[in-house]
PDB file of N, CA and C in Angstrom:
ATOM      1  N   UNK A   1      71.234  65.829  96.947  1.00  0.00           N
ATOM      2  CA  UNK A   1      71.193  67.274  96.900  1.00  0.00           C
ATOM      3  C   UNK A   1      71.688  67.887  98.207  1.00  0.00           C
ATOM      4  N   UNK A   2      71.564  67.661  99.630  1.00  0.00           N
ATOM      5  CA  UNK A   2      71.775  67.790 100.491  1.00  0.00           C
ATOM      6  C   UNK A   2      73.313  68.122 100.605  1.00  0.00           C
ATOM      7  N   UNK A   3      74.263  66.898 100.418  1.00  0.00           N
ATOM      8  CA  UNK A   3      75.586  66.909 100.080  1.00  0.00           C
ATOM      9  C   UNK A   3      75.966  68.200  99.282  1.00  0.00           C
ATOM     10  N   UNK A   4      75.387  68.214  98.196  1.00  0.00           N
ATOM     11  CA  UNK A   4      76.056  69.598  97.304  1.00  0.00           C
ATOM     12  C   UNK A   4      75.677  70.708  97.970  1.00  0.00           C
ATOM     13  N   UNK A   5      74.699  71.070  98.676  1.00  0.00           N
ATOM     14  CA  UNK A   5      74.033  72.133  99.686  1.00  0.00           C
ATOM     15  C   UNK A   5      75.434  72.026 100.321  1.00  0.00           C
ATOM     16  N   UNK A   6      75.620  71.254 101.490  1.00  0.00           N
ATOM     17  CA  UNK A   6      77.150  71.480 102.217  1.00  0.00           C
ATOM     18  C   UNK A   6      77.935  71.826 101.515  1.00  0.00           C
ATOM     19  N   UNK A   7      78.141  70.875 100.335  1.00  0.00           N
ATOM     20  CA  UNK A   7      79.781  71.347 100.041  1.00  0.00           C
ATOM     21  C   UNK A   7      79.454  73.217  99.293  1.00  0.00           C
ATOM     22  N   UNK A   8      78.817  73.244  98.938  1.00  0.00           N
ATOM     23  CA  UNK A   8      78.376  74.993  98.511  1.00  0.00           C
ATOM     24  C   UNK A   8      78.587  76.021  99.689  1.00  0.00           C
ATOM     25  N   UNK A   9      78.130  75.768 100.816  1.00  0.00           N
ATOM     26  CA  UNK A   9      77.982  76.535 101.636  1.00  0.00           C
ATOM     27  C   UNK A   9      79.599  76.390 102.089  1.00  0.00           C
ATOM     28  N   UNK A  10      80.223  75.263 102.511  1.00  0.00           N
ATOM     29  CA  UNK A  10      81.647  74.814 103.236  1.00  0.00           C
ATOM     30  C   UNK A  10      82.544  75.837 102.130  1.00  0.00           C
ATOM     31  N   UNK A  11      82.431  76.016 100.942  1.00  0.00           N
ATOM     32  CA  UNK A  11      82.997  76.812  99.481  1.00  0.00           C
ATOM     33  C   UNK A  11      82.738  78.426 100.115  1.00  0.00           C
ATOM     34  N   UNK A  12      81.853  78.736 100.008  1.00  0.00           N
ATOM     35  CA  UNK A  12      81.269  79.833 100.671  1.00  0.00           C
ATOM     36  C   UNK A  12      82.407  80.381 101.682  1.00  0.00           C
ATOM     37  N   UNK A  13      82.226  79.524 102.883  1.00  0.00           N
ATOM     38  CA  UNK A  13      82.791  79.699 104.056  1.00  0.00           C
ATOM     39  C   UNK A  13      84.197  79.935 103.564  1.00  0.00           C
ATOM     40  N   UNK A  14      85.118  79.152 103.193  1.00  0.00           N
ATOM     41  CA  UNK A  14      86.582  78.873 102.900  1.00  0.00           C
ATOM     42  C   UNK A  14      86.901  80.228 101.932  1.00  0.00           C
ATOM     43  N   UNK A  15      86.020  80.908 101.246  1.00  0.00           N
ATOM     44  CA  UNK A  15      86.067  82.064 100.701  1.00  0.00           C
ATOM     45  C   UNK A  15      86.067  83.064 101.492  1.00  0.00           C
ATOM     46  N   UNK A  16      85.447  83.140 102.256  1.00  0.00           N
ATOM     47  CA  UNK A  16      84.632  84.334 103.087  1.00  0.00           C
ATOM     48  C   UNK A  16      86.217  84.520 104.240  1.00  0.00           C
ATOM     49  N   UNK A  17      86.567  83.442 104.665  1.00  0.00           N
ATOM     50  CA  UNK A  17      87.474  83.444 105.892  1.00  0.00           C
ATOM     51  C   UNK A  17      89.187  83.456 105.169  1.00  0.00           C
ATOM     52  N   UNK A  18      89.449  83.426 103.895  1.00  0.00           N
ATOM     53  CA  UNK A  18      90.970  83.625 102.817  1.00  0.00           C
ATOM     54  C   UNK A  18      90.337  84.821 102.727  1.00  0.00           C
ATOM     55  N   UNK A  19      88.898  85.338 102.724  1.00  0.00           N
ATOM     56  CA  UNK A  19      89.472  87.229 102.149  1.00  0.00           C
ATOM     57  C   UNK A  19      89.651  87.991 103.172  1.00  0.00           C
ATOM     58  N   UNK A  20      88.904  87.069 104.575  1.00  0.00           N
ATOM     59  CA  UNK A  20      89.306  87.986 105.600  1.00  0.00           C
ATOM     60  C   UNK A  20      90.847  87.650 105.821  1.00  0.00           C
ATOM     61  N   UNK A  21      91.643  86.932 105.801  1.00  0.00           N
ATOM     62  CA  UNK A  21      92.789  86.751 106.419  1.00  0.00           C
ATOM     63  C   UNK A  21      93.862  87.067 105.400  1.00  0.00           C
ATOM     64  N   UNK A  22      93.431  87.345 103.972  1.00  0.00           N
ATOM     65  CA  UNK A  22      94.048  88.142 103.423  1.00  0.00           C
ATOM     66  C   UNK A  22      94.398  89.592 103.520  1.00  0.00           C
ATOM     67  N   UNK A  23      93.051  89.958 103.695  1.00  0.00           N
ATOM     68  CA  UNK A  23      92.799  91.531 103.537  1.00  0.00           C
ATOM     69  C   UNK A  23      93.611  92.103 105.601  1.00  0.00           C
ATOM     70  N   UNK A  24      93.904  91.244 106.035  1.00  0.00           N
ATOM     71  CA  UNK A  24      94.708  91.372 107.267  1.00  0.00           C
ATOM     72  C   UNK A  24      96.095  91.181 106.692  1.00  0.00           C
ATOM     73  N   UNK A  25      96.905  90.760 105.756  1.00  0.00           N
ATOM     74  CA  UNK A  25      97.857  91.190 105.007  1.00  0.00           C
ATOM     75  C   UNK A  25      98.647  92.438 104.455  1.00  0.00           C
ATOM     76  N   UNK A  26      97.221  92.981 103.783  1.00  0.00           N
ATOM     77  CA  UNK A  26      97.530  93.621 102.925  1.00  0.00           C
ATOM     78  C   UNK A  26      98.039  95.113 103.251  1.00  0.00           C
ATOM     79  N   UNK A  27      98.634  95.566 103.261  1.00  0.00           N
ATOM     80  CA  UNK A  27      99.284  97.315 102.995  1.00  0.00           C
ATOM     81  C   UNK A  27      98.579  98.379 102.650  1.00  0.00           C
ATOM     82  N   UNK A  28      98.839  99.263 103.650  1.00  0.00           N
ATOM     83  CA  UNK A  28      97.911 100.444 103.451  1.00  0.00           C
ATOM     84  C   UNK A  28      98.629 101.330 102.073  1.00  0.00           C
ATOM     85  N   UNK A  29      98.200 101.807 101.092  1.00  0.00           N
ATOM     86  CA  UNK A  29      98.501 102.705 100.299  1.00  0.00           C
ATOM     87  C   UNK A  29      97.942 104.333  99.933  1.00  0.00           C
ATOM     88  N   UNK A  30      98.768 105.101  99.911  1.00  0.00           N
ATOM     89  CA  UNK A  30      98.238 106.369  99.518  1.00  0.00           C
ATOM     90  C   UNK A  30      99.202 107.198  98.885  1.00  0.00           C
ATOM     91  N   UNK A  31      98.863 108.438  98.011  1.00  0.00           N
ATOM     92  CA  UNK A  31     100.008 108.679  96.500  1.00  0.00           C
ATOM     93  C   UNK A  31     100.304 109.990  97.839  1.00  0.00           C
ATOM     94  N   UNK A  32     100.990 110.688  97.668  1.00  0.00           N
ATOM     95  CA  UNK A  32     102.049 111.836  98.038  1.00  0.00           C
ATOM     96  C   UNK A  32     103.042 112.321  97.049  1.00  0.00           C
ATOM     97  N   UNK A  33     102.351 113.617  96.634  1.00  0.00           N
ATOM     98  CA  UNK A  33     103.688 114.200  95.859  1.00  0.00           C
ATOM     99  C   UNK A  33     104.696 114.997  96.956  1.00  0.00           C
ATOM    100  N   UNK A  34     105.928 114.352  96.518  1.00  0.00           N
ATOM    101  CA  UNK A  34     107.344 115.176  97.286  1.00  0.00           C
ATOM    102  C   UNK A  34     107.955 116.436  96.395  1.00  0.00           C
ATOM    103  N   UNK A  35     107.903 117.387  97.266  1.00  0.00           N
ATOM    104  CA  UNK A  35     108.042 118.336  96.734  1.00  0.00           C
ATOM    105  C   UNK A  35     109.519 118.605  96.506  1.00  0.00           C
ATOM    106  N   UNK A  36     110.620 118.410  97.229  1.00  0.00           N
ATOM    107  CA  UNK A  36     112.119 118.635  97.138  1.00  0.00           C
ATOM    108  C   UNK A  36     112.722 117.516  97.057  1.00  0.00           C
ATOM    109  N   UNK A  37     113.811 117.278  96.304  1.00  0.00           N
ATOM    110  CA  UNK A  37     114.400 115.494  96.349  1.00  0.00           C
ATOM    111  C   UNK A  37     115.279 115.577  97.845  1.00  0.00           C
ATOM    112  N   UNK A  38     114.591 114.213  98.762  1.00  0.00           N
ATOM    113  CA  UNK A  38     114.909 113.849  99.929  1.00  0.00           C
ATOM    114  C   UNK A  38     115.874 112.382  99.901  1.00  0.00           C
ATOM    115  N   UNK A  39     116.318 112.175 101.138  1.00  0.00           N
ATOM    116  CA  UNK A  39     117.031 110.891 101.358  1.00  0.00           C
ATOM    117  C   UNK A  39     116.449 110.513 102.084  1.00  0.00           C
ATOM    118  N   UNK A  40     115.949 109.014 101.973  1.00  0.00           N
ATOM    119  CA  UNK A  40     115.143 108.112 102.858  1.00  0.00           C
ATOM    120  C   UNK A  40     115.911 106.738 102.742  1.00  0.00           C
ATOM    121  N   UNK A  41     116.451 106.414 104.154  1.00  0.00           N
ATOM    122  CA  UNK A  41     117.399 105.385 104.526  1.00  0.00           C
ATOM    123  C   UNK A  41     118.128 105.175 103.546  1.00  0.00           C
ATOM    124  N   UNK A  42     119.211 106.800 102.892  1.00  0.00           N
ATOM    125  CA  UNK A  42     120.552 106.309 102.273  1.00  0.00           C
ATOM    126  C   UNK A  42     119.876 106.042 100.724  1.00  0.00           C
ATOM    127  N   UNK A  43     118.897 106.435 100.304  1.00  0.00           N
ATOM    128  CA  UNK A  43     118.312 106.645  98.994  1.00  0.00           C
ATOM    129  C   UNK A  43     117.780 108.408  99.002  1.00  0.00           C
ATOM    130  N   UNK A  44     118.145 108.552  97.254  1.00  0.00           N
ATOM    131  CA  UNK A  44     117.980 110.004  96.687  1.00  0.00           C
ATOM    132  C   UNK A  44     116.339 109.658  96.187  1.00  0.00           C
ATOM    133  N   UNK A  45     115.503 110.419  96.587  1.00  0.00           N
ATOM    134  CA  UNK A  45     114.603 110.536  95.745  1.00  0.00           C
ATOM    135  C   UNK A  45     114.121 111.647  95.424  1.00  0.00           C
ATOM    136  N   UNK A  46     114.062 111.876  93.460  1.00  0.00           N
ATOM    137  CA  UNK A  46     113.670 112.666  93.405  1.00  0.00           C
ATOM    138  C   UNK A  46     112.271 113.620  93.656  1.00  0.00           C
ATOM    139  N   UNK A  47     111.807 114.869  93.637  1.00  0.00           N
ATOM    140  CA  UNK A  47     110.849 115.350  93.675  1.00  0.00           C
ATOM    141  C   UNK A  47     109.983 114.728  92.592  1.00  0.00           C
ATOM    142  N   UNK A  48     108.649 114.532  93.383  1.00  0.00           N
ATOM    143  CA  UNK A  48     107.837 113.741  92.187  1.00  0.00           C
ATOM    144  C   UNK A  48     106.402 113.392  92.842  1.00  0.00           C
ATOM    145  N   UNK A  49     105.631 112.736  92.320  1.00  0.00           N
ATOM    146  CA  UNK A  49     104.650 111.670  92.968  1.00  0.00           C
ATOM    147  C   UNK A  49     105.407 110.304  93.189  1.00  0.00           C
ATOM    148  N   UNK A  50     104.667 109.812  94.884  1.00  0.00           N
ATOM    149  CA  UNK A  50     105.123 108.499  95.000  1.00  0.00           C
ATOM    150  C   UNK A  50     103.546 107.893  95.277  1.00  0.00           C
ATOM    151  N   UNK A  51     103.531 106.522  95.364  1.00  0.00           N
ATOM    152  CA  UNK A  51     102.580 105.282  96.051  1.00  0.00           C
ATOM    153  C   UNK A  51     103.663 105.314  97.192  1.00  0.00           C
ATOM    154  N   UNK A  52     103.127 105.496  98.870  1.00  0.00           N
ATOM    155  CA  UNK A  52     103.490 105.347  99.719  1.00  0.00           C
ATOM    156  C   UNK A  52     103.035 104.281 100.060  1.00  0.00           C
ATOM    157  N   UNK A  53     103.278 103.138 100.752  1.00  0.00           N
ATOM    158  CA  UNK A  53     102.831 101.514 101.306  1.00  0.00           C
ATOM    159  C   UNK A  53     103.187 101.376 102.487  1.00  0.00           C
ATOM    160  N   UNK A  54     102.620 101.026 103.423  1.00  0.00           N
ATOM    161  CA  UNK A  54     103.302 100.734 104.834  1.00  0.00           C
ATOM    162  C   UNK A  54     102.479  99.765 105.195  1.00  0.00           C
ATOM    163  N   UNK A  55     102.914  99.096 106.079  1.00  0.00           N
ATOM    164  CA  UNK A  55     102.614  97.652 107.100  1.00  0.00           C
ATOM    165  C   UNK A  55     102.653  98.194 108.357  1.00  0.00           C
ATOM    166  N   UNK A  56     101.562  98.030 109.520  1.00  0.00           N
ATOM    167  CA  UNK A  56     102.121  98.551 110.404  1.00  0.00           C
ATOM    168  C   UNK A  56     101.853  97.172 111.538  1.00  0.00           C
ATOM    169  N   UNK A  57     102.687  97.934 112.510  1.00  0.00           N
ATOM    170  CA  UNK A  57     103.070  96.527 113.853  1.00  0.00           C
ATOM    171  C   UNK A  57     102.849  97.388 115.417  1.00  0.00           C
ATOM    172  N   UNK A  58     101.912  97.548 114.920  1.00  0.00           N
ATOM    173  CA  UNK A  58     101.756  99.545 115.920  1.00  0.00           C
ATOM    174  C   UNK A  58     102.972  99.760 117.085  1.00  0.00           C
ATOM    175  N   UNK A  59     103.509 100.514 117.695  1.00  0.00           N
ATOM    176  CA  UNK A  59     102.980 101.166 116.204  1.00  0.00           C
ATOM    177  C   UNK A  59     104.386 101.362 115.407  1.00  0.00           C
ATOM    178  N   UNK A  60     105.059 100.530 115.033  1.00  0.00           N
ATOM    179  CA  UNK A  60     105.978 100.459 114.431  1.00  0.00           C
ATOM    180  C   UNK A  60     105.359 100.379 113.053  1.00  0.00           C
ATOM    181  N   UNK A  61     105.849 100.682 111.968  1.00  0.00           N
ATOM    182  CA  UNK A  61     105.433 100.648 110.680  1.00  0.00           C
ATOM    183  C   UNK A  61     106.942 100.471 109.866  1.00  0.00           C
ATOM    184  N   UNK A  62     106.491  99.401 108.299  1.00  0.00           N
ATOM    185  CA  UNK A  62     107.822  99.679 107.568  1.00  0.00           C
ATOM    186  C   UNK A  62     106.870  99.772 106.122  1.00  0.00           C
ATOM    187  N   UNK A  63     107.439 101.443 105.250  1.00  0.00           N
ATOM    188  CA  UNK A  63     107.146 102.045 104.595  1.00  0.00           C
ATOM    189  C   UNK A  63     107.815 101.645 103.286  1.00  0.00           C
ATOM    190  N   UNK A  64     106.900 101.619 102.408  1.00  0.00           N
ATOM    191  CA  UNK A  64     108.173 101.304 100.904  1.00  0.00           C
ATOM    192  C   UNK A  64     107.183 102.650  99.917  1.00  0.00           C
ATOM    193  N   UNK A  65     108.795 103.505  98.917  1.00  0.00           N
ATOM    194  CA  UNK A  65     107.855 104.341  98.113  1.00  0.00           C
ATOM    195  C   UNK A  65     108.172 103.536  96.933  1.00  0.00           C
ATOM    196  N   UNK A  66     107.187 104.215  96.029  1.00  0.00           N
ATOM    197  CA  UNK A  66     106.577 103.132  95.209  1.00  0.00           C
ATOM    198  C   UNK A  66     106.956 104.260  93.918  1.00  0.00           C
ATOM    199  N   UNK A  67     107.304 104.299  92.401  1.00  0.00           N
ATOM    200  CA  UNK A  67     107.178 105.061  91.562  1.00  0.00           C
ATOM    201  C   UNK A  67     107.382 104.084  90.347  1.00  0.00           C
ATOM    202  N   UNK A  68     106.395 104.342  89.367  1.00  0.00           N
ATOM    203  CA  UNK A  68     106.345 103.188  88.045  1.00  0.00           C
ATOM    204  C   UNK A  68     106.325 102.232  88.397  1.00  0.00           C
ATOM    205  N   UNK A  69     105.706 101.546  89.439  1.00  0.00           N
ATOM    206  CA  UNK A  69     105.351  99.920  89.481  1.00  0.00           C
ATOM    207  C   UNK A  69     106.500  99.407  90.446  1.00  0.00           C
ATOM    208  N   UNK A  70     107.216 100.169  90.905  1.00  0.00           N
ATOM    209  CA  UNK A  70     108.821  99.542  91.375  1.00  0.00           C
ATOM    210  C   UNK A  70     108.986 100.142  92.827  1.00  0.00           C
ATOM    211  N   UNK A  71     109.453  99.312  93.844  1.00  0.00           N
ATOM    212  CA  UNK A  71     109.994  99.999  95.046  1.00  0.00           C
ATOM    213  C   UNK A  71     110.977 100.711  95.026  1.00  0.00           C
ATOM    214  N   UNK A  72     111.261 101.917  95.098  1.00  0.00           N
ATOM    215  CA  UNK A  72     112.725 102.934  94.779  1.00  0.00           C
ATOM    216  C   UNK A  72     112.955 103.232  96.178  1.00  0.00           C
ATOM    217  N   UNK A  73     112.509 102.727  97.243  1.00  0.00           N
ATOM    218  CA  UNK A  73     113.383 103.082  98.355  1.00  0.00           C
ATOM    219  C   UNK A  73     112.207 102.045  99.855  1.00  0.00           C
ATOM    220  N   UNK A  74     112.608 101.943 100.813  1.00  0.00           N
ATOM    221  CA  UNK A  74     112.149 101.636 102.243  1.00  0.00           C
ATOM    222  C   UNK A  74     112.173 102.022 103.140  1.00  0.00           C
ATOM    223  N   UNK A  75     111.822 102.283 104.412  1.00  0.00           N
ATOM    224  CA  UNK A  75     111.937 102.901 105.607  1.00  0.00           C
ATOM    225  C   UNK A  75     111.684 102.267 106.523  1.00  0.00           C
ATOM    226  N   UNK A  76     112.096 102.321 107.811  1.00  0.00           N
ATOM    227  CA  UNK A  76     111.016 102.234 109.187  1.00  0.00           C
ATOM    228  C   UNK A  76     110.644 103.740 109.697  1.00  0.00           C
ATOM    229  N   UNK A  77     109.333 102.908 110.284  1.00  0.00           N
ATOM    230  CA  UNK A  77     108.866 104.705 111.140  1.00  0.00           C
ATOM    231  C   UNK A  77     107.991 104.309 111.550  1.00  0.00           C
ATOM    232  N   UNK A  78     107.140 105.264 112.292  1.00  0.00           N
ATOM    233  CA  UNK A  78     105.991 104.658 113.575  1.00  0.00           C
ATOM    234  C   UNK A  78     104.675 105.203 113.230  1.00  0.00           C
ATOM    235  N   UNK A  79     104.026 104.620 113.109  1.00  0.00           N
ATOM    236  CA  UNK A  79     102.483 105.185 112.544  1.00  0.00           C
ATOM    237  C   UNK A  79     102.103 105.472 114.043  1.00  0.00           C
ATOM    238  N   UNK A  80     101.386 106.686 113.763  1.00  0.00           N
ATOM    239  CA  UNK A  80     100.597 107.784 115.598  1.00  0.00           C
ATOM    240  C   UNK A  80      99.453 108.254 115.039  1.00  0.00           C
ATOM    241  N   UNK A  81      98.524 108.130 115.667  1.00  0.00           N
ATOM    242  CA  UNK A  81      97.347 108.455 115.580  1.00  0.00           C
ATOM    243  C   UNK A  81      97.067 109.888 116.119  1.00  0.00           C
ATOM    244  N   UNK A  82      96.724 110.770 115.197  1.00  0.00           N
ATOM    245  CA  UNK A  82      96.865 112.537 115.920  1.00  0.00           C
ATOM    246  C   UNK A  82      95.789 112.403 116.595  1.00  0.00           C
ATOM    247  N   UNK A  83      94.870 111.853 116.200  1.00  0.00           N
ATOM    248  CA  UNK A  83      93.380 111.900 116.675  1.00  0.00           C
ATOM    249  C   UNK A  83      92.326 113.295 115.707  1.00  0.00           C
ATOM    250  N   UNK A  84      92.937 113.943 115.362  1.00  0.00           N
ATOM    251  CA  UNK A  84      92.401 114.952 114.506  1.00  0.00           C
ATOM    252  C   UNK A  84      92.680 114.514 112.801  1.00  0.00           C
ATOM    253  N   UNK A  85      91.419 114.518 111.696  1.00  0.00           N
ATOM    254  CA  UNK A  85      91.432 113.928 110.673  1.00  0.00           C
ATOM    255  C   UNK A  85      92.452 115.304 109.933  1.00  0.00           C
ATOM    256  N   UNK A  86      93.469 115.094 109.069  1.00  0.00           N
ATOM    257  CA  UNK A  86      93.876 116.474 108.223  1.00  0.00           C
ATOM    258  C   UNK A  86      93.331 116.393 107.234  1.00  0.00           C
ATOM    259  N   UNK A  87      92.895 117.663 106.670  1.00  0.00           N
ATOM    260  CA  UNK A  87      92.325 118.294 105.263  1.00  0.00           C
ATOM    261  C   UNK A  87      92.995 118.115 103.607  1.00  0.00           C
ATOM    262  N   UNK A  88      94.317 117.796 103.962  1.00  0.00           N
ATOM    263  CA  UNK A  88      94.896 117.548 103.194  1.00  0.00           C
ATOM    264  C   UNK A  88      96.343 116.508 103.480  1.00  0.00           C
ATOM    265  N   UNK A  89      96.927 115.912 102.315  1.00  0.00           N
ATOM    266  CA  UNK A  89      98.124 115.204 102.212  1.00  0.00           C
ATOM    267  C   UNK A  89      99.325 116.087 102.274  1.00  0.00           C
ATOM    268  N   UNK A  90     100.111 116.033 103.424  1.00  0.00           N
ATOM    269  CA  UNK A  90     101.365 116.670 103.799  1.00  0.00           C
ATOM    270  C   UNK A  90     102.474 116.072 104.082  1.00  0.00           C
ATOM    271  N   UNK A  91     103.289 116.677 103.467  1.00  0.00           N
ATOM    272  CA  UNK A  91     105.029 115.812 103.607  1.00  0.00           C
ATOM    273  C   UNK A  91     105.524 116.748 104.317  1.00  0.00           C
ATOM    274  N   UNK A  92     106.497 116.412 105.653  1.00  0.00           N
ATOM    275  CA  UNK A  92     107.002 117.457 105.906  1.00  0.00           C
ATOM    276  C   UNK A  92     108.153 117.203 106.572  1.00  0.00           C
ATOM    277  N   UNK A  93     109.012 118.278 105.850  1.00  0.00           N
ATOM    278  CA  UNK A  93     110.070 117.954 105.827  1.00  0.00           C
ATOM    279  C   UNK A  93     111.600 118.468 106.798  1.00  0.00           C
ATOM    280  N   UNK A  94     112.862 118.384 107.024  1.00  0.00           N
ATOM    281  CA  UNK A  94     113.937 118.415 107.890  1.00  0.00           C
ATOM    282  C   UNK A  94     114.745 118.013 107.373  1.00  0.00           C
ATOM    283  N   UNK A  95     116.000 119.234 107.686  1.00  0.00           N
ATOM    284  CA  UNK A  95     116.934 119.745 107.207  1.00  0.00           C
ATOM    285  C   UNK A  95     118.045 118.543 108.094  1.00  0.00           C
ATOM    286  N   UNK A  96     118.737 117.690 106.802  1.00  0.00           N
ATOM    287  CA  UNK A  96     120.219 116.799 107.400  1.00  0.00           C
ATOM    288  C   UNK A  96     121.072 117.754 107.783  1.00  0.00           C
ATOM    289  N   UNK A  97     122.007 117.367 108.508  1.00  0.00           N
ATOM    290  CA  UNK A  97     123.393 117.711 109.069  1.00  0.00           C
ATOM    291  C   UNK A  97     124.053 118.327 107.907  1.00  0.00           C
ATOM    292  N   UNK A  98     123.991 117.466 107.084  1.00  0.00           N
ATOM    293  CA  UNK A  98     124.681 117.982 105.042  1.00  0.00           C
ATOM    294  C   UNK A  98     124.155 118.564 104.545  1.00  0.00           C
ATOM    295  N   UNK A  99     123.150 119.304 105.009  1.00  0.00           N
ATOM    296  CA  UNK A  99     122.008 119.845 104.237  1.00  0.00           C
ATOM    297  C   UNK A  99     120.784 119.244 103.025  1.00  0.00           C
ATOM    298  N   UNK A 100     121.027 118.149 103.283  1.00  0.00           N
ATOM    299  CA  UNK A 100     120.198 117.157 102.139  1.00  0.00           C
ATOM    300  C   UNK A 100     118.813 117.478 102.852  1.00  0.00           C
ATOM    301  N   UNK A 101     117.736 117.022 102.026  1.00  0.00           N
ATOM    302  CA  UNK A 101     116.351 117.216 102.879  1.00  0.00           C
ATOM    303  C   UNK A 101     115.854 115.561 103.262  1.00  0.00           C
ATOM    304  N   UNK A 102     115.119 115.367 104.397  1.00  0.00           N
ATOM    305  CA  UNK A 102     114.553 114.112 104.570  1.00  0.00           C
ATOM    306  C   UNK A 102     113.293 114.677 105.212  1.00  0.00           C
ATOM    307  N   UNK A 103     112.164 113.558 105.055  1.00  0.00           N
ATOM    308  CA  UNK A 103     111.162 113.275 105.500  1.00  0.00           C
ATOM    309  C   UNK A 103     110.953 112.971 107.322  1.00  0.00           C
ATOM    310  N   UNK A 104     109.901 113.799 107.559  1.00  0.00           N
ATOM    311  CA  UNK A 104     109.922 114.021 109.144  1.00  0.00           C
ATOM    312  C   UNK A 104     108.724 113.268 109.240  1.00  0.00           C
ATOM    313  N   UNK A 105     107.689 114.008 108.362  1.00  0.00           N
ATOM    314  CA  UNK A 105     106.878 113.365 109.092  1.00  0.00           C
ATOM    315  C   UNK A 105     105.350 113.240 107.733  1.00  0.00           C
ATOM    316  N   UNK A 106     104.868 112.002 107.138  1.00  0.00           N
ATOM    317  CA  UNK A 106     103.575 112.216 105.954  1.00  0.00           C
ATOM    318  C   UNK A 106     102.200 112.412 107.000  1.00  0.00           C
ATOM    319  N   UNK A 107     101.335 113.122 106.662  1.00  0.00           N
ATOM    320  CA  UNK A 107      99.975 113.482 107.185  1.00  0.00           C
ATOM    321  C   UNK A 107      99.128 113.295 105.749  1.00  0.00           C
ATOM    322  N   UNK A 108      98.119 112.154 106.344  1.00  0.00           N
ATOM    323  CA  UNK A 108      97.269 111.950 104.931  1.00  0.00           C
ATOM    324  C   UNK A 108      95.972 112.647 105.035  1.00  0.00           C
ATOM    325  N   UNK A 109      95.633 113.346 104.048  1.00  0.00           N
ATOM    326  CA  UNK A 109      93.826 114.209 103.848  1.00  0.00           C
ATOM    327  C   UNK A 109      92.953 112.977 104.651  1.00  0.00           C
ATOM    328  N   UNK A 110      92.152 113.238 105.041  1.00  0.00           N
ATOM    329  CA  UNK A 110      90.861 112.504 105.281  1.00  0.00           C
ATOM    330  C   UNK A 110      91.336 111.246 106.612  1.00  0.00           C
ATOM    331  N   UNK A 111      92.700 111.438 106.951  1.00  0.00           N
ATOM    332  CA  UNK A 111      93.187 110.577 107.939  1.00  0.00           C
ATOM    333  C   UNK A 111      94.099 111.425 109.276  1.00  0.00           C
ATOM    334  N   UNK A 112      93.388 110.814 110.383  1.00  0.00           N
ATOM    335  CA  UNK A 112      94.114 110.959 111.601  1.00  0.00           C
ATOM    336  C   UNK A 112      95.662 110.218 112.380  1.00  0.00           C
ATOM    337  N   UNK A 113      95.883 109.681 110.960  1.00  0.00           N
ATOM    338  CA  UNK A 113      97.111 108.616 111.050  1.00  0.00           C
ATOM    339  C   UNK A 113      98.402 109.230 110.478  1.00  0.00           C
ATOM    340  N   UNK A 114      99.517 109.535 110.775  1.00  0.00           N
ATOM    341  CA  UNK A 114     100.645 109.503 110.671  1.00  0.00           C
ATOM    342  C   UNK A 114     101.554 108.967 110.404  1.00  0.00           C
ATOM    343  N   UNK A 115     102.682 109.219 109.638  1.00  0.00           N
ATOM    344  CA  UNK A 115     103.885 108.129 109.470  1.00  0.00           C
ATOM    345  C   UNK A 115     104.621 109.046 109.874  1.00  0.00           C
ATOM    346  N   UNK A 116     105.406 108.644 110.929  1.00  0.00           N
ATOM    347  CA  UNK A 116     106.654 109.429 111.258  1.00  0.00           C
ATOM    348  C   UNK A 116     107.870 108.904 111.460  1.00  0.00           C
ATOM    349  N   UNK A 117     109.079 109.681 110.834  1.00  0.00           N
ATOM    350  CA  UNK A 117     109.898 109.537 110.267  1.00  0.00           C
ATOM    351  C   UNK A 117     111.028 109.787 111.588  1.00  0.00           C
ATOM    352  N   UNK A 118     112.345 108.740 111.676  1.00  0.00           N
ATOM    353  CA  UNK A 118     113.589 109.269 112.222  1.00  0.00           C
ATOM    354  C   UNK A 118     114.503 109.808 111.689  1.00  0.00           C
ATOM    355  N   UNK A 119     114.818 110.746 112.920  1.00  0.00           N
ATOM    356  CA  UNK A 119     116.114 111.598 112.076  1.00  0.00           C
ATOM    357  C   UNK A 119     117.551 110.980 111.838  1.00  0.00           C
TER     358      UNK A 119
END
């Protein structure tokens, strides 16, 4: 009995330490509706709801939007910490050279974190 006591607990352990080193993987997500169709690195996207995803490497970050299950576009940009939480989810946006619109800068509700965008 002793033996199965270890190997239970050693099971335990090997669980406990794959969800932590998973969940250090995994991608932050949050939805954002875009209000005007923008270009993000040489992609059209239309106005819509997206799943925003980013990885960050602080503070470098690389962003993928997400619509119907599918990546429709990628980015780099730098996640900044405002230090102040915002009230709401904000896209905001800047006028191209061509007049196309792109993404400056996402501000998420309930977060002091930033994705910001190059021009």
């Amino acid at each position: 009995m002793g033996v199965r006591r270890y190997i239970g607990i050693f099971f335990v352990l090997v669980v406990l330490v794959l969800a932590y080193a998973i969940s250090g993987f995994a991608k932050t997500a949050r939805n954002v509706d875009i209000e005007h169709a923008v270009v993000v690195s040489g992609t059209t996207l239309p106005a819509g709801q997206y799943a925003v995803r980013w990885e960050a490497q602080n503070p470098q970050a690389s962003v993928e939007f997400v619509r119907n299950k599918k990546v429709v576009a990628s980015a780099p940009c730098k996640l900044e910490d405002r230090g102040k939480k915002y009230d709401s989810s904000t896209v905001i946006y800047a006028t191209n050279p061509n007049g196309s619109n792109a993404i400056s800068e996402i501000r998420f509700a309930g977060s002091s974190e930033v994705l910001v965008f190059s021009e």
